[in-house]
Protein backbone atom coordinates (compact mmCIF):
# COMPACT_ATOMS: atom_id res chain seq x y z
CA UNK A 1 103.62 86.25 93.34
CA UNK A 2 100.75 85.07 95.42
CA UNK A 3 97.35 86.04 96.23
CA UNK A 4 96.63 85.80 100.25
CA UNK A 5 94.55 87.44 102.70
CA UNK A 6 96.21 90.18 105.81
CA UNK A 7 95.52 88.20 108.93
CA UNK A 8 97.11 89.99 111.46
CA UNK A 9 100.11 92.54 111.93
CA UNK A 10 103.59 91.69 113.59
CA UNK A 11 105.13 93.85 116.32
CA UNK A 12 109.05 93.96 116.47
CA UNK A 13 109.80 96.85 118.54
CA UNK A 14 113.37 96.27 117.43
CA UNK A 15 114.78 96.13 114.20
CA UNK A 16 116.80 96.82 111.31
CA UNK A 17 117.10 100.42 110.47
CA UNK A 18 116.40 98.99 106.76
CA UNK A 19 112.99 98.08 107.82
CA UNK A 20 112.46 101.67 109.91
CA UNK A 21 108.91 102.57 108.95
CA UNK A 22 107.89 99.89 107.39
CA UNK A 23 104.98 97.54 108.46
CA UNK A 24 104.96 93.86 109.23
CA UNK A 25 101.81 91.78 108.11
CA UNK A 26 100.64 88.38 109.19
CA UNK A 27 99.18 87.12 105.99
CA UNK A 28 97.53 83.58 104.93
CA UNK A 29 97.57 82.61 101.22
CA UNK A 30 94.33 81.62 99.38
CA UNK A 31 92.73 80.21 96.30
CA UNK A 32 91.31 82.67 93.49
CA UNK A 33 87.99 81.78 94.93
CA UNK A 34 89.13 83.05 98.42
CA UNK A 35 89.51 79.37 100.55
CA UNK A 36 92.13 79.29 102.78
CA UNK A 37 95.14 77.66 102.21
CA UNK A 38 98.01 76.11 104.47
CA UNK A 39 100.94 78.73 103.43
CA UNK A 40 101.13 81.65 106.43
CA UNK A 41 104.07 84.06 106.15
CA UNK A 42 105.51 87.28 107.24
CA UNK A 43 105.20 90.53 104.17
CA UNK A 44 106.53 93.42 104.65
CA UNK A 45 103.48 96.39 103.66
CA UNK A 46 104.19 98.52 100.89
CA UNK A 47 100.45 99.92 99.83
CA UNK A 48 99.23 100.84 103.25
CA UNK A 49 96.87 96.93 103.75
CA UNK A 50 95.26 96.06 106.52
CA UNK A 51 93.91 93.65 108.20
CA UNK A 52 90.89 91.38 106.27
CA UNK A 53 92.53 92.99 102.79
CA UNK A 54 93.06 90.62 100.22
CA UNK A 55 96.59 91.35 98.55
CA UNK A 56 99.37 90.58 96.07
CA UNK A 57 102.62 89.56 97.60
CA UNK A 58 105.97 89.31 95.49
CA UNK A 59 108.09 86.72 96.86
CA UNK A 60 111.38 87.16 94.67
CA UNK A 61 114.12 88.86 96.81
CA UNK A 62 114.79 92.09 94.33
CA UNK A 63 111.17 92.76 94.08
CA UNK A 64 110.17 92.32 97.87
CA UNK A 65 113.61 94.86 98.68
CA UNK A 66 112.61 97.29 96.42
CA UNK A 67 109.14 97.53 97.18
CA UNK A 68 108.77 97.35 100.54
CA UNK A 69 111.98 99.50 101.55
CA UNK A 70 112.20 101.39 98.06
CA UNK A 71 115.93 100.30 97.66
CA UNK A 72 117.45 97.05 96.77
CA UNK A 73 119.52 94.95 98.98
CA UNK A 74 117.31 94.38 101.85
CA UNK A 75 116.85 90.75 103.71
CA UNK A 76 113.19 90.98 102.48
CA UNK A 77 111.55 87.68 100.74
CA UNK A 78 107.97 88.88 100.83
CA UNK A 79 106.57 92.02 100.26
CA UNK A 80 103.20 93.05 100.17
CA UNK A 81 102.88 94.98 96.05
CA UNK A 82 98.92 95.55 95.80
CA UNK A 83 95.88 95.49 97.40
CA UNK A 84 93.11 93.73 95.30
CA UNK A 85 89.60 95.24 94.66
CA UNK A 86 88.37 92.17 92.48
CA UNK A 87 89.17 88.89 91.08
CA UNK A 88 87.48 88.06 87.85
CA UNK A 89 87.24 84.63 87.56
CA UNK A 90 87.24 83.61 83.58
């Protein structure tokens, strides 16, 4: 899992009937503290995020499928799994 901000959404206006109403999200991982980092990818939205959120993302194949599409088996690597209210740093 990793912690990384919604940047941006993607538009396919074609695509696999797996991934029929299901949201594409442009998102940028970041530090605990909220910096930036280099790592952009493409999640698949599963809690409704949007754009500035700060989110969870699972990244293991199973988990991504299940989540995003709610059924395993999908060609899904990342899927967006929470949207974060805090971060407690200890």
């Amino acid at each position: 899992m990793l912690l990384a901000r919604v940047i941006g959404n993607v538009v396919a206006t074609h695509k696999n009937q797996r991934y029929e109403g299901s949201r594409a999200m442009l998102c940028r991982q970041i530090t605990p503290d909220g910096k930036d980092m280099d790592y952009t990818c493409i999640a698949l939205d599963s809690v409704d995020s949007g754009e500035g959120d700060i989110v969870i993302i699972a990244q293991e194949g199973w988990s991504a499928s299940t989540a995003a599409t709610g059924r395993a088996g999908a060609a899904i690597d990342s899927a967006i799994v929470a949207v974060v209210d805090r971060i407690d740093l200890l």
